[in-house]
N, C-alpha and C. Protein backbone atom coordinates (compact mmCIF):
# COMPACT_ATOMS: atom_id res chain seq x y z
N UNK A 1 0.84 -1.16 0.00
CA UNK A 1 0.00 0.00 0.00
C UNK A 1 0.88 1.22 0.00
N UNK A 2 0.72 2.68 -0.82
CA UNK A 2 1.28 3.57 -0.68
C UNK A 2 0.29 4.37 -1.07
N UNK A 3 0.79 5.98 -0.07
CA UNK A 3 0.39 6.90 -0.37
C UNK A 3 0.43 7.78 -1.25
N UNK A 4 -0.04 8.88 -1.33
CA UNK A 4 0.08 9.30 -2.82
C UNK A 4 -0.10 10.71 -2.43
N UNK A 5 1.07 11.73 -2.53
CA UNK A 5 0.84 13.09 -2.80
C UNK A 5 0.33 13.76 -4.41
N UNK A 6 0.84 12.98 -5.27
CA UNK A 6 0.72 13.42 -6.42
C UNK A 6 1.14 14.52 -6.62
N UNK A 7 2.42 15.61 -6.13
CA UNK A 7 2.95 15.90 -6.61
C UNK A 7 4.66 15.66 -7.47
N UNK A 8 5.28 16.13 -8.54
CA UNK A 8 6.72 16.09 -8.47
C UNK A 8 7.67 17.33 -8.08
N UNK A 9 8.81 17.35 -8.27
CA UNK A 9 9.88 17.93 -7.83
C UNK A 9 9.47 19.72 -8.14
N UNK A 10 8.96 20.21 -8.72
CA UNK A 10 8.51 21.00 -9.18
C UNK A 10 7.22 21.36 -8.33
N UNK A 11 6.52 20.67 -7.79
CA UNK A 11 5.25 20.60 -7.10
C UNK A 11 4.29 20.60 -7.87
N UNK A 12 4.43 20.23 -8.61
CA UNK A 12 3.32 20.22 -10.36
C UNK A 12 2.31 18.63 -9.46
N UNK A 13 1.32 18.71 -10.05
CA UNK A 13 0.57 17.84 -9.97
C UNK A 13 0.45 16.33 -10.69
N UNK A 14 1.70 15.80 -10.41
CA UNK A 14 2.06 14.91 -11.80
C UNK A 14 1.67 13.74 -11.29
N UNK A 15 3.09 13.09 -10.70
CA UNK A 15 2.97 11.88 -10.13
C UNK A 15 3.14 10.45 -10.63
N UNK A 16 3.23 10.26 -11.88
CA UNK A 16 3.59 9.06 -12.42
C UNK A 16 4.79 8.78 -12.74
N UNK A 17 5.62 10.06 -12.16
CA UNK A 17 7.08 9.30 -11.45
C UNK A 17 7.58 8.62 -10.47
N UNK A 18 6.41 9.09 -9.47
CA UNK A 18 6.22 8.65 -7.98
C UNK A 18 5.72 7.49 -8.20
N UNK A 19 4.72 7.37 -8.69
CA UNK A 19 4.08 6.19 -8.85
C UNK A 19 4.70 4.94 -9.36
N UNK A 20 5.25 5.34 -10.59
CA UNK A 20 6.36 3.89 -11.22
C UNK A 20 7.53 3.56 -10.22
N UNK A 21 7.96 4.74 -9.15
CA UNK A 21 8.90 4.45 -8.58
C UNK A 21 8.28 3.22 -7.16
N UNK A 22 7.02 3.70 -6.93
CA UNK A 22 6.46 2.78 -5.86
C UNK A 22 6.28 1.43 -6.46
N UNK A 23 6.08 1.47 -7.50
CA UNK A 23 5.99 -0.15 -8.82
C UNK A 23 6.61 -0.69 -8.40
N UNK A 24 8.38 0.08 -8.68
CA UNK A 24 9.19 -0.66 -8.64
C UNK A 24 9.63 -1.31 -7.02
N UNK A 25 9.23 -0.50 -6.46
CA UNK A 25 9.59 -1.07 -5.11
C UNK A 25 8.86 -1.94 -4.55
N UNK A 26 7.70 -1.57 -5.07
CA UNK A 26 6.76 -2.95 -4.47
C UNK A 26 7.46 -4.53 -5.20
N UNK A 27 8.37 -4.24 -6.30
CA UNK A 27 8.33 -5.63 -6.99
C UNK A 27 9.58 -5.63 -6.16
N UNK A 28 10.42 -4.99 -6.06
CA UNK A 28 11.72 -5.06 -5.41
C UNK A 28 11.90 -5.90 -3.72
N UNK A 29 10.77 -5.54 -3.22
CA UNK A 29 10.39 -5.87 -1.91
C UNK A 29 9.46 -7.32 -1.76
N UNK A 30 9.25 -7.96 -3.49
CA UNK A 30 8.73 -9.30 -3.54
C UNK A 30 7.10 -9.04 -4.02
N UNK A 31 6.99 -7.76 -3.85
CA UNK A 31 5.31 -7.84 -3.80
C UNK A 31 4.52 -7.97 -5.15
N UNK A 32 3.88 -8.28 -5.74
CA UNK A 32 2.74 -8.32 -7.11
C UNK A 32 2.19 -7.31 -7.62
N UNK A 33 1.16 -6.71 -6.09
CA UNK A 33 0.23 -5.74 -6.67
C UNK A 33 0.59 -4.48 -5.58
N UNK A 34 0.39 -3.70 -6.08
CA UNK A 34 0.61 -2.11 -4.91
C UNK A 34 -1.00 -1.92 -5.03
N UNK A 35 -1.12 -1.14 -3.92
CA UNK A 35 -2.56 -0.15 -3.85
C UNK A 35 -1.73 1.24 -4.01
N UNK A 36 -2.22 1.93 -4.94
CA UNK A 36 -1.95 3.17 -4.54
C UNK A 36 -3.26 4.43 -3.80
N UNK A 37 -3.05 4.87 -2.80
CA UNK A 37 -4.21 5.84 -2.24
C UNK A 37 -4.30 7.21 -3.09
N UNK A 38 -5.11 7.07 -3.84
CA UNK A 38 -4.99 8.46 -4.53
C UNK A 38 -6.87 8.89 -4.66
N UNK A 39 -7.23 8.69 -3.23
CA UNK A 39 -8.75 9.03 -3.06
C UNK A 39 -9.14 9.91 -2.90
N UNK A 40 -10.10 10.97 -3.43
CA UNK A 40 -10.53 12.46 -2.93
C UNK A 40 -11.65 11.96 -2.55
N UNK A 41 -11.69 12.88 -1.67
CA UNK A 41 -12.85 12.89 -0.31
C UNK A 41 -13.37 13.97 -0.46
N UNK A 42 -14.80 14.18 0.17
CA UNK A 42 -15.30 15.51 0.33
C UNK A 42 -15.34 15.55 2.04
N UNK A 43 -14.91 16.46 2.23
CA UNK A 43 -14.24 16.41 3.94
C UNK A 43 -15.93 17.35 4.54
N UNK A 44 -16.58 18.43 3.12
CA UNK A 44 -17.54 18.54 3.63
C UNK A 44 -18.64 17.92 3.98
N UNK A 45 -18.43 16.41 3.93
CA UNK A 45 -19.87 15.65 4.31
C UNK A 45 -18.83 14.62 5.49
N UNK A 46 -19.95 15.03 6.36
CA UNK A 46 -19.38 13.98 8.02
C UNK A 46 -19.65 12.73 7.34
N UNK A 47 -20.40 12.29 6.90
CA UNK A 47 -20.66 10.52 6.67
C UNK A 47 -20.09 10.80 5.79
N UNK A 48 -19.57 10.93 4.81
CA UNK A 48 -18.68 10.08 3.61
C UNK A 48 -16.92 10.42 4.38
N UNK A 49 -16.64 11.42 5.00
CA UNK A 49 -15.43 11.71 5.96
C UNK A 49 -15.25 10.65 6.80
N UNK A 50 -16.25 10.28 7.63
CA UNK A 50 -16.05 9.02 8.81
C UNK A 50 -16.38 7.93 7.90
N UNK A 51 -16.93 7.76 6.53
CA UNK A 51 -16.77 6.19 5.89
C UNK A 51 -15.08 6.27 5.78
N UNK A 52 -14.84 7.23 5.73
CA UNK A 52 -13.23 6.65 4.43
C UNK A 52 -12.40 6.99 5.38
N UNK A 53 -12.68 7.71 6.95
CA UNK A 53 -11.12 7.76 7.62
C UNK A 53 -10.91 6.01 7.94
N UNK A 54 -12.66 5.30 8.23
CA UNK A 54 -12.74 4.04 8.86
C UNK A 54 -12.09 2.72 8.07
N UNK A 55 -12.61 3.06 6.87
CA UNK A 55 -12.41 2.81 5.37
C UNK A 55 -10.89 2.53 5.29
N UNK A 56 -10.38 3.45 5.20
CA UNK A 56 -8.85 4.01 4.70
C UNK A 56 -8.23 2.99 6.17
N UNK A 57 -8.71 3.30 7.49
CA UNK A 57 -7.62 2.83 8.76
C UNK A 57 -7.85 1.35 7.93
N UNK A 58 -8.89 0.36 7.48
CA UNK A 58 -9.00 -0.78 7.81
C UNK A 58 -7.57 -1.12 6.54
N UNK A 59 -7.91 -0.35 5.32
CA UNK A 59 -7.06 -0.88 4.21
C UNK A 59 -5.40 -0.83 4.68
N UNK A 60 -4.71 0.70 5.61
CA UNK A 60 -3.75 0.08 6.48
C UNK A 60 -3.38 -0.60 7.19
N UNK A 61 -4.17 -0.96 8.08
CA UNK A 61 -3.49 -2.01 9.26
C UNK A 61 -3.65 -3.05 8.07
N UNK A 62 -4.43 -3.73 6.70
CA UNK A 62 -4.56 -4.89 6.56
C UNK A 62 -3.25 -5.31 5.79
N UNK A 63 -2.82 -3.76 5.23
CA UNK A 63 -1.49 -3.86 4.56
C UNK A 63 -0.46 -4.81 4.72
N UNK A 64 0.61 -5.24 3.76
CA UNK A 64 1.63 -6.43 4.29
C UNK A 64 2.96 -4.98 4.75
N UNK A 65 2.72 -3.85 3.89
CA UNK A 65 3.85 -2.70 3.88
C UNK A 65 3.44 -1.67 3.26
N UNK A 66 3.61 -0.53 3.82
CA UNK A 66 3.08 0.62 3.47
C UNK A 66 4.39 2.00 3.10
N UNK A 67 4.26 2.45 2.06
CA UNK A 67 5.64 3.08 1.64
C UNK A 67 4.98 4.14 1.56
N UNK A 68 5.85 5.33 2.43
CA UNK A 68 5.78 7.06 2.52
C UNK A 68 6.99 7.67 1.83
N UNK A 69 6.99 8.57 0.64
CA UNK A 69 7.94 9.05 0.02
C UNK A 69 7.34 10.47 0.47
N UNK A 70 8.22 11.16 1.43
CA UNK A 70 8.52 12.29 1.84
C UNK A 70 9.24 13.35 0.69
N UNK A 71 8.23 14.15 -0.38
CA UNK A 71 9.02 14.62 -1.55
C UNK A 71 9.82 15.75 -1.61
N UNK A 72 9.48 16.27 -0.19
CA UNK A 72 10.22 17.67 -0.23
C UNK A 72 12.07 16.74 0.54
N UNK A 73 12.28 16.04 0.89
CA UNK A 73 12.86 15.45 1.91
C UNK A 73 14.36 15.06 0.86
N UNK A 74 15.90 15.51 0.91
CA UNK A 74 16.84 15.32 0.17
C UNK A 74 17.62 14.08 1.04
N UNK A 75 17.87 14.67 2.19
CA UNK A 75 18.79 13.95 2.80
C UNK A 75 18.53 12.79 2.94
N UNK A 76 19.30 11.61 3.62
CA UNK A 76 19.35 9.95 4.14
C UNK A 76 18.63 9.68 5.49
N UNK A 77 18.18 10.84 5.63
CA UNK A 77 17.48 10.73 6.94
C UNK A 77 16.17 11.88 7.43
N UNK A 78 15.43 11.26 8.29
CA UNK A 78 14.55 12.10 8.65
C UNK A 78 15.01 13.62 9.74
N UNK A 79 14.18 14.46 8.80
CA UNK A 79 14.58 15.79 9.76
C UNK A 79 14.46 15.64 11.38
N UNK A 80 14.98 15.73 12.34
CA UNK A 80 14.92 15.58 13.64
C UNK A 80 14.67 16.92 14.19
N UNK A 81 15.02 17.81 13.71
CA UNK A 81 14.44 19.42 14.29
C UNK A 81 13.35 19.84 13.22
N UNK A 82 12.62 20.66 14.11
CA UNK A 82 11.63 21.73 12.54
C UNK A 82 12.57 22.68 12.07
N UNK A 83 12.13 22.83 10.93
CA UNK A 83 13.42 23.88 9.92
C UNK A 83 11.94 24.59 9.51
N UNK A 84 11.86 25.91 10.06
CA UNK A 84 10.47 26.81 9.50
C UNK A 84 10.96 27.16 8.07
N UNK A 85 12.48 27.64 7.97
CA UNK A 85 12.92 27.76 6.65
C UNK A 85 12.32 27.21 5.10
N UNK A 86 12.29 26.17 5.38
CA UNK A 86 12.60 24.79 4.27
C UNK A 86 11.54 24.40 4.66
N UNK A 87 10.53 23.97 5.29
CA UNK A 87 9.35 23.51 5.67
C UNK A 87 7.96 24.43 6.18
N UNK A 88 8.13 25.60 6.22
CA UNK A 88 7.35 26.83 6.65
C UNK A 88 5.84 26.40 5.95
N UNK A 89 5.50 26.00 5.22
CA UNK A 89 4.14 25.96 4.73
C UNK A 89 3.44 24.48 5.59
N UNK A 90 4.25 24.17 6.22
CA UNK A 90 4.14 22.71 6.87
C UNK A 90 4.12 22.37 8.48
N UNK A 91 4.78 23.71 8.92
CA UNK A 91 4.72 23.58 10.46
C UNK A 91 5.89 23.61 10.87
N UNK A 92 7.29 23.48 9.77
CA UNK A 92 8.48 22.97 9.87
C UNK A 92 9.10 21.60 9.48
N UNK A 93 8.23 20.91 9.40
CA UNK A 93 8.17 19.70 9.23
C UNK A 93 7.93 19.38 7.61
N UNK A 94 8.82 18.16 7.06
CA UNK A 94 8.31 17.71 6.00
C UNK A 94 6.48 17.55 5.52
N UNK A 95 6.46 17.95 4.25
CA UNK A 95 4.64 17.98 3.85
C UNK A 95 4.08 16.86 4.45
N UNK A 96 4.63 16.04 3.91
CA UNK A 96 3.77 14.25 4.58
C UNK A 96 3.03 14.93 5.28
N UNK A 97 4.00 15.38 6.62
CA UNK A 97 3.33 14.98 7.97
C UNK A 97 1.94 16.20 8.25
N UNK A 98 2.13 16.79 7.33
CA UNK A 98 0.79 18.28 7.60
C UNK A 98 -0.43 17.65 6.86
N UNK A 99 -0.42 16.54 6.17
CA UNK A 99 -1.57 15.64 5.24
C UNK A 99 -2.57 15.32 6.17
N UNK A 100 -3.89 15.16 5.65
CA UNK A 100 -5.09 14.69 6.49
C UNK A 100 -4.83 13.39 6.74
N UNK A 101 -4.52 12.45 6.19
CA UNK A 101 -4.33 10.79 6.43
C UNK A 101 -3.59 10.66 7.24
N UNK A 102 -2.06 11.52 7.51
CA UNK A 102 -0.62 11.24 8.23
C UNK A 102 -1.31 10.25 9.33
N UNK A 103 -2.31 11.11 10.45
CA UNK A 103 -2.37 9.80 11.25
C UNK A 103 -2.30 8.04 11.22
N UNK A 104 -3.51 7.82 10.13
CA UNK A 104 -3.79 6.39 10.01
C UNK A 104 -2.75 6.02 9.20
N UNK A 105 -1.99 6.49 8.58
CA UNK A 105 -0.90 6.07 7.86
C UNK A 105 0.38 5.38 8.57
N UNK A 106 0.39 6.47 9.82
CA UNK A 106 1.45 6.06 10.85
C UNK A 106 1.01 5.05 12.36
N UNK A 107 -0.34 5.25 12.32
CA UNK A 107 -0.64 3.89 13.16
C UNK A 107 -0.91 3.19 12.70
N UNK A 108 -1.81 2.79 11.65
CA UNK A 108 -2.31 1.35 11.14
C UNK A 108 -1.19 0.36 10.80
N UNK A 109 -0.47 0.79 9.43
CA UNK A 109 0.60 -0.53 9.14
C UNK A 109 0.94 -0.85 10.30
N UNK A 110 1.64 -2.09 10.38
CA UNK A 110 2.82 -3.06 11.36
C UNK A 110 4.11 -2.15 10.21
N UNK A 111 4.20 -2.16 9.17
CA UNK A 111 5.15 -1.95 8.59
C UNK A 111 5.22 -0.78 7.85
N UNK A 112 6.04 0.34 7.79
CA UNK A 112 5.90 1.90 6.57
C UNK A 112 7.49 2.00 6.67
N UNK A 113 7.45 1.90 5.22
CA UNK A 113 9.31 2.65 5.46
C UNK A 113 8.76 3.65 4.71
N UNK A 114 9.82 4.81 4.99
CA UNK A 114 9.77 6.30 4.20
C UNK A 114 11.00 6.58 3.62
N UNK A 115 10.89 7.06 2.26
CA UNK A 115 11.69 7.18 1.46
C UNK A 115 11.76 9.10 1.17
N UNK A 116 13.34 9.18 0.81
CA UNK A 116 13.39 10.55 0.43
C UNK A 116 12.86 10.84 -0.95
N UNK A 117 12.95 12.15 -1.56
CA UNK A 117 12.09 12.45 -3.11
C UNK A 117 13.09 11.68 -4.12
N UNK A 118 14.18 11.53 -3.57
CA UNK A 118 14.63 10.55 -4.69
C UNK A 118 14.03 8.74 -4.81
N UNK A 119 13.39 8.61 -3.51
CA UNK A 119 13.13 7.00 -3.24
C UNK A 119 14.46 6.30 -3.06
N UNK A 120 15.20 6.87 -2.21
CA UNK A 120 16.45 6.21 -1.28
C UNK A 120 15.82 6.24 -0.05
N UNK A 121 15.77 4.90 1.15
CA UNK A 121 15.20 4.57 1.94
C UNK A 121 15.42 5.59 3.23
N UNK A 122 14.79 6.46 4.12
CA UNK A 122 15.60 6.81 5.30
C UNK A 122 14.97 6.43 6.62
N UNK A 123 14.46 4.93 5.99
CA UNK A 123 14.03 4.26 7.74
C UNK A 123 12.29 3.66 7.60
N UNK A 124 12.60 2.63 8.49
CA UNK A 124 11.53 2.05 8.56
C UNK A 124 10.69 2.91 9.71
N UNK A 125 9.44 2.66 9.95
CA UNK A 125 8.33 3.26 11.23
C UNK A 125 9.08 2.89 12.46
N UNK A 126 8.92 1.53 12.61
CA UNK A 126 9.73 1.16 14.40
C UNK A 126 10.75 1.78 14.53
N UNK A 127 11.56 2.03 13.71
CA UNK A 127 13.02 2.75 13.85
C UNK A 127 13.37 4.04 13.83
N UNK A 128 12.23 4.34 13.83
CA UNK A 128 11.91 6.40 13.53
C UNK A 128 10.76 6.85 14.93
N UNK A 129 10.32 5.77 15.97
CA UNK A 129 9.55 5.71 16.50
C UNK A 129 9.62 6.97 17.34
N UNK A 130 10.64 7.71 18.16
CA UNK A 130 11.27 8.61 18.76
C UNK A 130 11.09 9.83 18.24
N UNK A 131 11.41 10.27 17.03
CA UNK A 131 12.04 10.89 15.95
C UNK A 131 9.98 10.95 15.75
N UNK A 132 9.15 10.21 14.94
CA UNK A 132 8.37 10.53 14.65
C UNK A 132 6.85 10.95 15.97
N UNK A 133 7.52 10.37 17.04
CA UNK A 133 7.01 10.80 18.17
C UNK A 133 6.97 12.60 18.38
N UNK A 134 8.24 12.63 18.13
CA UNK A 134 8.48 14.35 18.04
C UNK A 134 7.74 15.23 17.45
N UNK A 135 7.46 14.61 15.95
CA UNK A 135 7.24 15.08 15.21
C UNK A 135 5.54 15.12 14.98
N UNK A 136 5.06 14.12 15.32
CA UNK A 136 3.03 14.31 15.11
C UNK A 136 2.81 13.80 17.27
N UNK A 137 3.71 13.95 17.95
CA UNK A 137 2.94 13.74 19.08
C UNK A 137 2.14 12.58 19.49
N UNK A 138 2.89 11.24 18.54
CA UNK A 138 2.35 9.95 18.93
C UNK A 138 2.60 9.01 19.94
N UNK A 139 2.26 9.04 21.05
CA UNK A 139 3.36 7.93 21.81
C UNK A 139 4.09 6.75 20.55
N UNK A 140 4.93 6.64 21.15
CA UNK A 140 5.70 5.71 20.82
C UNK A 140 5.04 4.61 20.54
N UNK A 141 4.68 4.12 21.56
CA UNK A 141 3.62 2.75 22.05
C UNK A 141 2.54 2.76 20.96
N UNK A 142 1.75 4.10 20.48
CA UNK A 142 0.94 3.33 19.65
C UNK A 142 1.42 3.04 18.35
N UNK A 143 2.58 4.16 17.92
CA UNK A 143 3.49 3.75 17.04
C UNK A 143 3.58 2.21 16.39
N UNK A 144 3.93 1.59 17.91
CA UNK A 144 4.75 0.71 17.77
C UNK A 144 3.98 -0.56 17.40
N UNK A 145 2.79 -0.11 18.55
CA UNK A 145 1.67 -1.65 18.57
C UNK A 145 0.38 -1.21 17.81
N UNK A 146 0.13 0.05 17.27
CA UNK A 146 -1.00 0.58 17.06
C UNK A 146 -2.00 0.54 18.34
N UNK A 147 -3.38 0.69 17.32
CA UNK A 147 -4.37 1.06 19.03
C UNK A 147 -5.02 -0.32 19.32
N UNK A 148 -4.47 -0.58 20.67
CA UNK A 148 -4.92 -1.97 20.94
C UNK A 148 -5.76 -1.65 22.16
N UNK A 149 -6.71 -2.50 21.96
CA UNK A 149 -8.06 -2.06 23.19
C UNK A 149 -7.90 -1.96 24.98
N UNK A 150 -6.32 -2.31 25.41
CA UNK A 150 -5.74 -2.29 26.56
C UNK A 150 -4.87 -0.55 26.90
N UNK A 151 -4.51 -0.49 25.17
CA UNK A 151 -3.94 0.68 25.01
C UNK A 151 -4.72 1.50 24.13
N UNK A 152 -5.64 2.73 24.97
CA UNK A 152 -5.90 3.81 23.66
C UNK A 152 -5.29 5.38 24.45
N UNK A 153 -4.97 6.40 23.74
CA UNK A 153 -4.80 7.63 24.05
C UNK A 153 -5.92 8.13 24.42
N UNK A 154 -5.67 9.05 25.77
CA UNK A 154 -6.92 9.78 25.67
C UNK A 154 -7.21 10.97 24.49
N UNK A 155 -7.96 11.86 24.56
CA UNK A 155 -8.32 12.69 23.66
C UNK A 155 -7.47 13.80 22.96
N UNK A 156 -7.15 14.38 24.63
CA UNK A 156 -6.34 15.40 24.94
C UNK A 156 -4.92 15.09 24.61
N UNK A 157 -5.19 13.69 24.42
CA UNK A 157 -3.33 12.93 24.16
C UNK A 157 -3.21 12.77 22.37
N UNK A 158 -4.31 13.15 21.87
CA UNK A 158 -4.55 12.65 20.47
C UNK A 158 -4.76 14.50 19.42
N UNK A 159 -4.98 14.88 20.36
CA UNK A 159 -5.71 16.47 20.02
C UNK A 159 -4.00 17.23 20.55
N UNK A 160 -3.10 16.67 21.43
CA UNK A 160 -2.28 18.20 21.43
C UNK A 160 -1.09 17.77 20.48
């Protein structure tokens, strides 16, 4: 399963560079078929919003691997500070993470590696767990195990 900004390097609305590049990785990584998420929603209707956040969580967690290509992102690794500079339309932070999905994207899989805009790897989810904690305010824990009915956040833990 991968996500889909649909933009390229340019920020043009392209994407079927991104896309052949997720091809290839899905075959690279053994896999057959990719999903790609490239769903528009109307965020103005509550019932078709709560079908597809419910929708969308089930098609992640059912995932075998879920690939995030971070396009603004050069380096071998994930930003560990906010840079308002270079990320200012975003919070500081790479785009990914300012996306409506970012959540279910980063709890559902067992598995997400994220790749830079070139699609050179800079880390799997468990291994960024710290690092992406920082960054969207997830415990670790659900990170790690997702939301398991022994473990949920409260509200206020999900909202700051």
């Amino acid at each position: 399963m991968s996500s889909q900004q649909w933009k390229d390097e340019r920020g043009t609305r392209s994407g079927s560079r991104t896309a052949t590049k997720r091809c290839e990785r899905a075959m690279k990584d053994g896999y057959m078929q990719l999903w790609i998420d490239t769903c528009c929603i109307d965020k103005r209707s509550n019932a078709e919003l709560s079908e597809a956040i419910n929708s969308m969580y089930r098609w992640y967690r059912n995932s075998k691997k879920c690939y995030a290509c971070l396009s603004d992102v050069d380096e071998l690794a994930l930003p560990t500070e906010q840079n308002f500079g270079r990320f200012g339309r975003s919070n500081g932070w790479p785009e990914w993470f300012s996306r409506g999905w970012t959540l279910q994207e980063l709890i559902a899989p067992t598995e997400l590696e994220f790749f830079n805009k070139n699609w050179v790897s800079i880390g799997m989810k468990q291994d960024l767990t710290s690092n992406l904690e920082d960054i969207k305010r997830i415990p670790e824990k659900v990170l790690r195990e997702g939301l398991k009915p022994y473990f949920r956040p409260s509200v206020a833990q999900v909202m700051s």
